[in-house]
N, C-alpha and C. Protein backbone atom coordinates (compact mmCIF):
# COMPACT_ATOMS: atom_id res chain seq x y z
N UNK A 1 15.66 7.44 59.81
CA UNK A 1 15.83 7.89 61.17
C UNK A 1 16.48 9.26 61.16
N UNK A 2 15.70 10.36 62.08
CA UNK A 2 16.72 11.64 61.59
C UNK A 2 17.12 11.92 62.95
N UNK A 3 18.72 12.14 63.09
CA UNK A 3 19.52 12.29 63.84
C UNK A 3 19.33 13.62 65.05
N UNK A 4 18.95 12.85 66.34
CA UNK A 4 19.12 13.43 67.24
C UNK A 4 19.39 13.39 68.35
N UNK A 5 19.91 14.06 69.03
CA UNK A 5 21.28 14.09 70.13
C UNK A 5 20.95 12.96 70.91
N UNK A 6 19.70 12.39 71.16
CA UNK A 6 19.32 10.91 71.89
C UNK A 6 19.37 10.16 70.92
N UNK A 7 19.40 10.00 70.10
CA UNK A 7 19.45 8.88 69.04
C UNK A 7 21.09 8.58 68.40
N UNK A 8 21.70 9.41 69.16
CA UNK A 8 23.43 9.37 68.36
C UNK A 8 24.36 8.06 68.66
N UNK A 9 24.21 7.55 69.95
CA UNK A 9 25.21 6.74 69.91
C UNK A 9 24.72 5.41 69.30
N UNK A 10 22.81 5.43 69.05
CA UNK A 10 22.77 4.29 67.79
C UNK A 10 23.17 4.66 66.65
N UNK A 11 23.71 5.38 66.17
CA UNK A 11 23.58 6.30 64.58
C UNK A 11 25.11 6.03 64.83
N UNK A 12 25.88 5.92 66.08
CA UNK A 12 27.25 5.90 65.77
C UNK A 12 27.57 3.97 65.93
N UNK A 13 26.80 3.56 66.86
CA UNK A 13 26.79 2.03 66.26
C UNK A 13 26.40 1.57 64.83
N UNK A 14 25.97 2.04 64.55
CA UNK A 14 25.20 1.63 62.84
C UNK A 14 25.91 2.00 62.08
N UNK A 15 26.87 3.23 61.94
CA UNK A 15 27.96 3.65 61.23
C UNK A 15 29.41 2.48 61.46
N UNK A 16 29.60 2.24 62.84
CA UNK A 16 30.59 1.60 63.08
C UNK A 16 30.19 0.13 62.61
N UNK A 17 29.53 -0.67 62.68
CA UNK A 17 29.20 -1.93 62.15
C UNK A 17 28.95 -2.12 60.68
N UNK A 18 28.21 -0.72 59.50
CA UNK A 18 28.93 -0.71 58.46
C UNK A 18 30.74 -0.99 58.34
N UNK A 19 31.16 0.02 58.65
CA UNK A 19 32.26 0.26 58.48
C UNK A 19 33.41 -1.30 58.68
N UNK A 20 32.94 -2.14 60.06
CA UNK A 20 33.64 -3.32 59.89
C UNK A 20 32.76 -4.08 58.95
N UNK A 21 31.48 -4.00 57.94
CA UNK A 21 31.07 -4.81 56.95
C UNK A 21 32.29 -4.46 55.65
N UNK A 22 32.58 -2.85 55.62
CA UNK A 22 33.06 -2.33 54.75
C UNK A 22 34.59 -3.26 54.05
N UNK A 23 34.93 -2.81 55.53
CA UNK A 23 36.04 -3.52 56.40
C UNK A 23 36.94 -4.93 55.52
N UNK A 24 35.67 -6.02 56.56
CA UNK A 24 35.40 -7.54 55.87
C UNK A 24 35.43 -7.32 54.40
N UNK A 25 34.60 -6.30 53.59
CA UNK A 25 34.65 -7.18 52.53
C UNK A 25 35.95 -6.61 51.17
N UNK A 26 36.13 -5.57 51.96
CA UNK A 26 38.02 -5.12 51.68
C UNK A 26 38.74 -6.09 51.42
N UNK A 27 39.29 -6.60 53.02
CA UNK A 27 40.15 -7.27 53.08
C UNK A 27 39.88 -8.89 52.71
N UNK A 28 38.65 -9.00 51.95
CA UNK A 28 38.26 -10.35 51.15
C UNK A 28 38.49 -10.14 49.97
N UNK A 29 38.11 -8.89 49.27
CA UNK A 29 38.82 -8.69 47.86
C UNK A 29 40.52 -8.75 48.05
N UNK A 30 41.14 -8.18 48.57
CA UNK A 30 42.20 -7.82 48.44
C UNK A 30 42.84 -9.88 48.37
N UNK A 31 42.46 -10.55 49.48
CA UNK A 31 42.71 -11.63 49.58
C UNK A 31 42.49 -12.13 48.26
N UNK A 32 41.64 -11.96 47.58
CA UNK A 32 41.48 -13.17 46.48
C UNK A 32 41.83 -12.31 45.37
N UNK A 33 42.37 -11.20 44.94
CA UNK A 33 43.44 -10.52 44.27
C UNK A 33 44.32 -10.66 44.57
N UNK A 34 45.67 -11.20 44.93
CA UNK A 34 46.45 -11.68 45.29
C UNK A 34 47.29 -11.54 43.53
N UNK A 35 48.57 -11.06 43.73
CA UNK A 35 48.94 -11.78 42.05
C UNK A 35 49.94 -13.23 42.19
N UNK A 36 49.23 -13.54 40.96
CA UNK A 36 49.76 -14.65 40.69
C UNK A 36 51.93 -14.67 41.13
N UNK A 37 51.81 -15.99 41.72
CA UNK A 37 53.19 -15.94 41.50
C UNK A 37 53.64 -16.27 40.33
N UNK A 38 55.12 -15.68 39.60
CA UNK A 38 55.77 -16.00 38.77
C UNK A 38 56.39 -17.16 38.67
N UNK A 39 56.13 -17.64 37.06
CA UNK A 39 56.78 -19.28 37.48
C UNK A 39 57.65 -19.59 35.80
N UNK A 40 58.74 -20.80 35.58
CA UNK A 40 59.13 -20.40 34.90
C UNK A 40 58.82 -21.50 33.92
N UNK A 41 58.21 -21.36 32.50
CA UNK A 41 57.93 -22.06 31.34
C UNK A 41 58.86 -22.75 30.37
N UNK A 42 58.67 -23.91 29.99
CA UNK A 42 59.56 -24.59 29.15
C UNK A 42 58.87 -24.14 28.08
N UNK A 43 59.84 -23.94 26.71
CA UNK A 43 59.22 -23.70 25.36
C UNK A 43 57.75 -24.22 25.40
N UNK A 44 57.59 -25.54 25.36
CA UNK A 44 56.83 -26.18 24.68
C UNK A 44 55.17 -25.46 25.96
N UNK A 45 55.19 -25.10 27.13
CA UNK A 45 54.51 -24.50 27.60
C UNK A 45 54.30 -23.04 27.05
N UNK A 46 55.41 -22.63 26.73
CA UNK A 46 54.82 -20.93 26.03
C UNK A 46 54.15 -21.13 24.89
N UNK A 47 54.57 -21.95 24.10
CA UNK A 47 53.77 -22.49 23.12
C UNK A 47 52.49 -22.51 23.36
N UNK A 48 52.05 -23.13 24.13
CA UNK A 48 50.79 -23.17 24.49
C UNK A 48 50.05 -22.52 25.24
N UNK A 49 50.64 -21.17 25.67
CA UNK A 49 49.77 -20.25 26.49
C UNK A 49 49.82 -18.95 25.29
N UNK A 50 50.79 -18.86 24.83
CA UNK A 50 50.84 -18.24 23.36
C UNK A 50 50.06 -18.16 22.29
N UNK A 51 49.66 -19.72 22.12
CA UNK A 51 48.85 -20.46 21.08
C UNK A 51 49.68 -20.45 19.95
N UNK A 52 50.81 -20.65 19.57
CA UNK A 52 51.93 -21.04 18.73
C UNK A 52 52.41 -21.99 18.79
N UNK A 53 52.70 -22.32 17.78
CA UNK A 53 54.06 -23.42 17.91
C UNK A 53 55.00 -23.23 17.91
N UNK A 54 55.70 -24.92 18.93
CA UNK A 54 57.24 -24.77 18.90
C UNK A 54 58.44 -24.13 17.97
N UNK A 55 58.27 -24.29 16.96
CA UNK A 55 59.20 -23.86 15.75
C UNK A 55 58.90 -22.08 15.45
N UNK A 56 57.60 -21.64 15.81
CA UNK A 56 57.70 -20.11 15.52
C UNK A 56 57.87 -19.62 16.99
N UNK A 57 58.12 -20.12 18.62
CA UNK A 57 58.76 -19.89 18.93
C UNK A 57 60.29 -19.56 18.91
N UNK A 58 61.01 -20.46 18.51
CA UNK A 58 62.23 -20.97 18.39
C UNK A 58 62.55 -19.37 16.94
N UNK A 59 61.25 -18.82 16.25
CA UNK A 59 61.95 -17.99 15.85
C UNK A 59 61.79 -16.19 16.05
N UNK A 60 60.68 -16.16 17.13
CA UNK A 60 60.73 -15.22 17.83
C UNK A 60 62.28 -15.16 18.84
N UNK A 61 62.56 -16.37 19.56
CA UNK A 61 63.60 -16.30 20.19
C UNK A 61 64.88 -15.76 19.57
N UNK A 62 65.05 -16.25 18.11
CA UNK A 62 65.74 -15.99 17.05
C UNK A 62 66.16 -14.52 16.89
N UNK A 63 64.95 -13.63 16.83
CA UNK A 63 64.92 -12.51 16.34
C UNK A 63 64.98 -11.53 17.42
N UNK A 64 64.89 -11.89 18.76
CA UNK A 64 65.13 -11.19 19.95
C UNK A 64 63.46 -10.26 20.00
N UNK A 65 62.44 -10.84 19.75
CA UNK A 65 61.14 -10.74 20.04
C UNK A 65 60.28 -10.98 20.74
N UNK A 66 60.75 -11.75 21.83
CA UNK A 66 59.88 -12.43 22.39
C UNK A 66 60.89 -12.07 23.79
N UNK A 67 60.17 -12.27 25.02
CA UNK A 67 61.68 -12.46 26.58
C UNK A 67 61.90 -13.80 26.64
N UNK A 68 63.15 -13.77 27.08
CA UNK A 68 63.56 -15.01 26.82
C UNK A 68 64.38 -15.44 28.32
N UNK A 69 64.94 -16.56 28.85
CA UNK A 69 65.82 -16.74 29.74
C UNK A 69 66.51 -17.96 29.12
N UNK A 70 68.23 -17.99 28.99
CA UNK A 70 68.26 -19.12 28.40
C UNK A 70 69.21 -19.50 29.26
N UNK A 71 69.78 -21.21 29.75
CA UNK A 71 70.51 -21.48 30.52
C UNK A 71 71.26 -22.81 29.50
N UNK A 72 72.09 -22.52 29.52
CA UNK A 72 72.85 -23.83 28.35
C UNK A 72 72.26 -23.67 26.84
N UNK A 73 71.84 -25.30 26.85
CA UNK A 73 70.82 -25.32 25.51
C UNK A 73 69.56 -25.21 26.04
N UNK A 74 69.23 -24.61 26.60
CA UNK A 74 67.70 -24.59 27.38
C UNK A 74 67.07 -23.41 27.59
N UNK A 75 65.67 -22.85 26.79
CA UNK A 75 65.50 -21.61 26.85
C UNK A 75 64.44 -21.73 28.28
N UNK A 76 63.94 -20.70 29.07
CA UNK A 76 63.01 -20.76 30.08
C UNK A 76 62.02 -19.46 29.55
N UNK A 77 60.55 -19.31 29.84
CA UNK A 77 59.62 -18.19 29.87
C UNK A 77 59.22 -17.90 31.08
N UNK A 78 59.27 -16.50 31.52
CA UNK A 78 58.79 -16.21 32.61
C UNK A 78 57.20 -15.77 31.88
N UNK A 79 56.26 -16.47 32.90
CA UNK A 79 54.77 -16.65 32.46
C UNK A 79 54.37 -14.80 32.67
N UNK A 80 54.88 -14.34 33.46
CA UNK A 80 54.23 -13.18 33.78
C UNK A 80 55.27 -11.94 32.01
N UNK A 81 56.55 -12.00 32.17
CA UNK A 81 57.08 -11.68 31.21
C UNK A 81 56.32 -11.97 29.90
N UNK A 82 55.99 -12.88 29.23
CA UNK A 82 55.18 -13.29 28.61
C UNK A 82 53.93 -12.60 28.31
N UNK A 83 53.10 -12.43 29.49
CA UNK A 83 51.86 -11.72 29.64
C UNK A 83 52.16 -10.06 29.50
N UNK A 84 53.09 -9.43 29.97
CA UNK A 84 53.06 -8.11 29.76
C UNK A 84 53.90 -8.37 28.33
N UNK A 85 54.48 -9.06 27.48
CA UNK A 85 54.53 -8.54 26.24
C UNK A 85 53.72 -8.89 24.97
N UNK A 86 52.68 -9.36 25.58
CA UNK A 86 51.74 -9.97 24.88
C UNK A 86 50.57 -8.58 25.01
N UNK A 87 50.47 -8.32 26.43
CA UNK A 87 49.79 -6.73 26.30
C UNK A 87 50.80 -5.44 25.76
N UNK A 88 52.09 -5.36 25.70
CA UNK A 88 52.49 -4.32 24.78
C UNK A 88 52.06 -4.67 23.45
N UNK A 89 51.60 -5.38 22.82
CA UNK A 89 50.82 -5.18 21.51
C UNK A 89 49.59 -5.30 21.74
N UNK A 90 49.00 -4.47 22.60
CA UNK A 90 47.44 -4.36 22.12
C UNK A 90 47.41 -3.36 21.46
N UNK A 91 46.45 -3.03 21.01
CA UNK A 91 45.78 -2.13 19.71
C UNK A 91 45.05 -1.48 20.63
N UNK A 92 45.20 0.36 20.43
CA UNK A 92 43.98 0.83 21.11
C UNK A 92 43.03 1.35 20.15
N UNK A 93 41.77 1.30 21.03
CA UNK A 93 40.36 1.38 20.41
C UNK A 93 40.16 2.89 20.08
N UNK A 94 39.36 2.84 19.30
CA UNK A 94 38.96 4.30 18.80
C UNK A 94 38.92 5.51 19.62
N UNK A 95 37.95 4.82 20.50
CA UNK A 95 37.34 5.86 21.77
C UNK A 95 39.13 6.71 22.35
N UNK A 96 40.00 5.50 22.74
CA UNK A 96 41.35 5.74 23.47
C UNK A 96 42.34 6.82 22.19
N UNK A 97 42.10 6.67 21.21
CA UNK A 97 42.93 7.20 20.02
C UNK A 97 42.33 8.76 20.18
N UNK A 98 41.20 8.76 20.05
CA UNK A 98 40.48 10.12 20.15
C UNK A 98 40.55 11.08 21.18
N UNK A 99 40.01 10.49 22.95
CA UNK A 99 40.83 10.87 23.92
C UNK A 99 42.12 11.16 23.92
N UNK A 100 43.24 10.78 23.29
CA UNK A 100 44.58 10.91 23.44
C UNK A 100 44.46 12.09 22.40
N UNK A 101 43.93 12.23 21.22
CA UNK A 101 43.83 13.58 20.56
C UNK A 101 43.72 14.46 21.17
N UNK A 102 42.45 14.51 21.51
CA UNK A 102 42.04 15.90 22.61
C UNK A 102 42.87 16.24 23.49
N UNK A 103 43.27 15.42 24.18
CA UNK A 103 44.35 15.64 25.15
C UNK A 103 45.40 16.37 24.53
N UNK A 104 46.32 15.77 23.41
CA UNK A 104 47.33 16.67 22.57
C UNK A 104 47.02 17.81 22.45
N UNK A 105 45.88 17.93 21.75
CA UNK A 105 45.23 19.57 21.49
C UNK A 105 45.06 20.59 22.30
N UNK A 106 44.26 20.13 23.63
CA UNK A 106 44.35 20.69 24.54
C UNK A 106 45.59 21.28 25.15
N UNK A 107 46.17 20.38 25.32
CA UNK A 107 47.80 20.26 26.13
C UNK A 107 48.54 21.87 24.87
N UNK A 108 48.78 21.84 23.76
CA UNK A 108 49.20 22.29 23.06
C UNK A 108 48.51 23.98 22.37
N UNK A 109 47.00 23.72 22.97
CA UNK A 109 47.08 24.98 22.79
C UNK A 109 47.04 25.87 23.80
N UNK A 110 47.35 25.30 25.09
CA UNK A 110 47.38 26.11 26.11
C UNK A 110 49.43 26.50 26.66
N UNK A 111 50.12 25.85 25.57
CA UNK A 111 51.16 26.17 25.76
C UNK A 111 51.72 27.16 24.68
N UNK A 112 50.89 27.52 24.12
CA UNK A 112 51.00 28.93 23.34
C UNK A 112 50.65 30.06 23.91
């Protein structure tokens, strides 16, 4: 349809009824992205979202490696704590090692 001065206020309905499709399906992602709430793990559960066992827990806790919450004799895991230090040891991929080169290089020879 090519836009003309009689044809505008359908061209501005058709824009506006995208826009609440747009809209809807926004605020449906956003809904079901939601983050998880934080909740708090007994050993024997980190264990198992870990995929370890109890006893090489007990020596990460040991070594101050792991997050920990402890209350008496009772240690607790925060599930989300857990998850971001489980992603501070990822490994980056080649592609990311190389990008981060260039970048140095770049960065460095323009500060000469």
């Amino acid at each position: 349809m090519e836009p003309t001065f009689d044809k505008l206020p359908q061209a501005v309905n058709q824009i506006y009824d995208k826009l609440e499709n747009i809209e809807r399906l926004l605020l449906s992602i956003s809904n079901d992205s939601q983050p998880e709430p934080d909740s708090l793990l007994t050993i024997k559960q980190a264990a198992e979202i870990l995929h370890l066992s109890v006893p090489t827990i007990y020596g990460l806790v040991q070594r101050s490696e792991v997050p920990v919450c402890k209350r008496g004799k009772r240690l607790y895991f925060s599930k989300q704590e857990l998850t971001t230090w489980i992603m501070a040891g990822r490994k980056k991929t080649a592609a990311e090692i190389n990008e981060e080169a260039e970048t140095y290089i770049r960065n460095a020879n323009r500060r000469r």
